[in-house]
C-alpha atoms as a PDB file:
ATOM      1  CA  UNK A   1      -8.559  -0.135  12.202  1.00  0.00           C
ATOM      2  CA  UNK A   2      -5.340   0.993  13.226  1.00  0.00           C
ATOM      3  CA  UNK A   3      -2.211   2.257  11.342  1.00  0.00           C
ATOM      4  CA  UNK A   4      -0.320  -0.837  12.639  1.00  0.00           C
ATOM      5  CA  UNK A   5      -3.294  -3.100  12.545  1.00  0.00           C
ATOM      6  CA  UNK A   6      -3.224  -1.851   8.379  1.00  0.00           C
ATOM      7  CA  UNK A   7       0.439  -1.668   8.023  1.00  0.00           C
ATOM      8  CA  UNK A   8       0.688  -5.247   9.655  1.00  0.00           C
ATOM      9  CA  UNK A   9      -1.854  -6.602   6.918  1.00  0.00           C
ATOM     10  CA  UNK A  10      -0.342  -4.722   3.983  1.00  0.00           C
ATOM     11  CA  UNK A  11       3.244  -6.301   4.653  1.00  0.00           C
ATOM     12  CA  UNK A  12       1.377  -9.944   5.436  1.00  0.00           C
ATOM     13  CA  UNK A  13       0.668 -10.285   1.894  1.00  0.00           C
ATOM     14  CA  UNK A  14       2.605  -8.128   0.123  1.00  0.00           C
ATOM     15  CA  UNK A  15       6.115  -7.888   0.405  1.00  0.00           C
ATOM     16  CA  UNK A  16       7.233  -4.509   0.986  1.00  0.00           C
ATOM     17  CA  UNK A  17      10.621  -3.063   1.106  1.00  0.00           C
ATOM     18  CA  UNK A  18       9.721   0.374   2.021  1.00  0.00           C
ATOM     19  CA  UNK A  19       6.327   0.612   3.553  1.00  0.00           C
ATOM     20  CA  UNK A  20       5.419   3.885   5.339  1.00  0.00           C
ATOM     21  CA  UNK A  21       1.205   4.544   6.132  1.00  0.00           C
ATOM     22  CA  UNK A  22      -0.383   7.597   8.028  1.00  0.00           C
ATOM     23  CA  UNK A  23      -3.656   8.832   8.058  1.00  0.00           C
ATOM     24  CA  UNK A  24      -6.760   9.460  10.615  1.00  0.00           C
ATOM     25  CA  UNK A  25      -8.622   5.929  10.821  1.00  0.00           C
ATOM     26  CA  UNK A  26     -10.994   6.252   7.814  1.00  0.00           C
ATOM     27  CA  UNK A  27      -8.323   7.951   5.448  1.00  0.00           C
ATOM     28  CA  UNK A  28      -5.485   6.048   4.632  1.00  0.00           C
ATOM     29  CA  UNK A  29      -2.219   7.675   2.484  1.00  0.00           C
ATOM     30  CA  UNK A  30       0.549   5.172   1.588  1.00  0.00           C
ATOM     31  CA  UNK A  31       4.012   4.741   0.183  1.00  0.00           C
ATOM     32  CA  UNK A  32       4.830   1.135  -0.804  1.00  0.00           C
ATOM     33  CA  UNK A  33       7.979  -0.007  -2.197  1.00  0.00           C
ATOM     34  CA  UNK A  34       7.647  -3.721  -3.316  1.00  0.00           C
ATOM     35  CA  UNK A  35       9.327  -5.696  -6.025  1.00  0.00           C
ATOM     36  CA  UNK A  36       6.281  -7.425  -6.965  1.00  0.00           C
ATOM     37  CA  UNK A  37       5.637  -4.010  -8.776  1.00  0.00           C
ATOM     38  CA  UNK A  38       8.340  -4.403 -11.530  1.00  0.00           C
ATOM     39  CA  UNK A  39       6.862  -4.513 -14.992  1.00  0.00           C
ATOM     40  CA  UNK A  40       2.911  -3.544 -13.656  1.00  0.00           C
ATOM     41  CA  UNK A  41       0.833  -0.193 -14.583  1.00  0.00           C
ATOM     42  CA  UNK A  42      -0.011   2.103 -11.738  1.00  0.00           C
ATOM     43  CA  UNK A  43      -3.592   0.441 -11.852  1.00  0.00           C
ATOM     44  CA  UNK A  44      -2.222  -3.156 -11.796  1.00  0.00           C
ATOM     45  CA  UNK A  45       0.042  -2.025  -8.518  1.00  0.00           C
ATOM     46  CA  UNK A  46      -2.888  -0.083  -6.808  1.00  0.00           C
ATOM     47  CA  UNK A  47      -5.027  -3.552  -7.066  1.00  0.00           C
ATOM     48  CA  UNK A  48      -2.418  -5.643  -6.375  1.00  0.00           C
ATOM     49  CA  UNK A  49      -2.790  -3.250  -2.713  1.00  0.00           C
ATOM     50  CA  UNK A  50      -6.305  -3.372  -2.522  1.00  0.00           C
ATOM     51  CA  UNK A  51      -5.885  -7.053  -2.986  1.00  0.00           C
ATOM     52  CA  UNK A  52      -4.443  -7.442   0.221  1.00  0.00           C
ATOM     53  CA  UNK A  53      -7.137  -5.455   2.115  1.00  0.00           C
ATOM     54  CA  UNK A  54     -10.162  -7.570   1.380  1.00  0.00           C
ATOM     55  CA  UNK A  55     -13.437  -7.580   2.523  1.00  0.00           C
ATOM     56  CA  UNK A  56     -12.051  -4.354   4.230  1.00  0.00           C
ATOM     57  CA  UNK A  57     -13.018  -2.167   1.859  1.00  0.00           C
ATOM     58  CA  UNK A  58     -16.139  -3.146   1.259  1.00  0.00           C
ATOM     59  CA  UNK A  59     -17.298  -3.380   4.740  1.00  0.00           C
ATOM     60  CA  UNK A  60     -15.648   0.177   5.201  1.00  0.00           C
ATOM     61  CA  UNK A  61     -13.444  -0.768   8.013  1.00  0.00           C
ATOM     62  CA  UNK A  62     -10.509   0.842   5.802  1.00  0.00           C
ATOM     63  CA  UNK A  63     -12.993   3.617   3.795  1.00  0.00           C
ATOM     64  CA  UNK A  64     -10.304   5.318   1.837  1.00  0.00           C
ATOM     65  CA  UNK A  65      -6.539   4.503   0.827  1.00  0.00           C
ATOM     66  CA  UNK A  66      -4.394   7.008  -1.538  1.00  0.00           C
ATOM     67  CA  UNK A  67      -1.189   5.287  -2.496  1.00  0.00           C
ATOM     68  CA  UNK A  68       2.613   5.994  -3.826  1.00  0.00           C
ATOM     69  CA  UNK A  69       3.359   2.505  -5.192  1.00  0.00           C
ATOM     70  CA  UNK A  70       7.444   2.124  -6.081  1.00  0.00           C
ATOM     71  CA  UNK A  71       9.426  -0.224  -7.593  1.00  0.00           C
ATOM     72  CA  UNK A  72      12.926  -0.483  -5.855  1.00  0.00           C
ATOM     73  CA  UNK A  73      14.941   1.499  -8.196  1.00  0.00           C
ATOM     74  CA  UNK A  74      11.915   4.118  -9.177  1.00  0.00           C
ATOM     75  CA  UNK A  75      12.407   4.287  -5.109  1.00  0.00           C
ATOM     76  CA  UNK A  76      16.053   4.379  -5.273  1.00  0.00           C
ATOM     77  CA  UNK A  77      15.758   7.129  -8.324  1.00  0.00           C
ATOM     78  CA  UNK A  78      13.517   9.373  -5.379  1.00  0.00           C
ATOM     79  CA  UNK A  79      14.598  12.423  -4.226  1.00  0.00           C
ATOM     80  CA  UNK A  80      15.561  11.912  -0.553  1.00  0.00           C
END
């Protein structure tokens, strides 16, 4: 899978406002800014993510993803 390819399927189902993704085809490392975040815990955001990869993960066609997961104004509040 491809950054794009990932990227593309991240933003299909998830609605990102900031969305940024690099990594070397097996290890993924991403920042995602969505509103769907507001009032989740870090574990509730990171499955929300891995929600929109399915089978993918489990048939290792995306082996590893490390993620930043924002609200809009924890984003905002960032140190640019």
């Amino acid at each position: 899978m491809t950054a794009e390819e990932l990227k593309q399927l991240i933003a299909s189902h998830l609605p990102c406002e900031h969305l940024e993704l690099s990594g070397d085809g097996r290890h993924w490392y991403a920042t995602i800014v969505s509103g769907e975040f507001e009032g989740r815990r870090l574990i509730q955001r990171h499955q929300r993510v891995y929600a929109t990869l399915g089978q993918k993960m489990h048939t290792d066609e995306v082996h590893a993803l490390s993620m930043k997961t924002y609200t809009p104004a924890e984003w905002a509040a960032q140190p640019k």
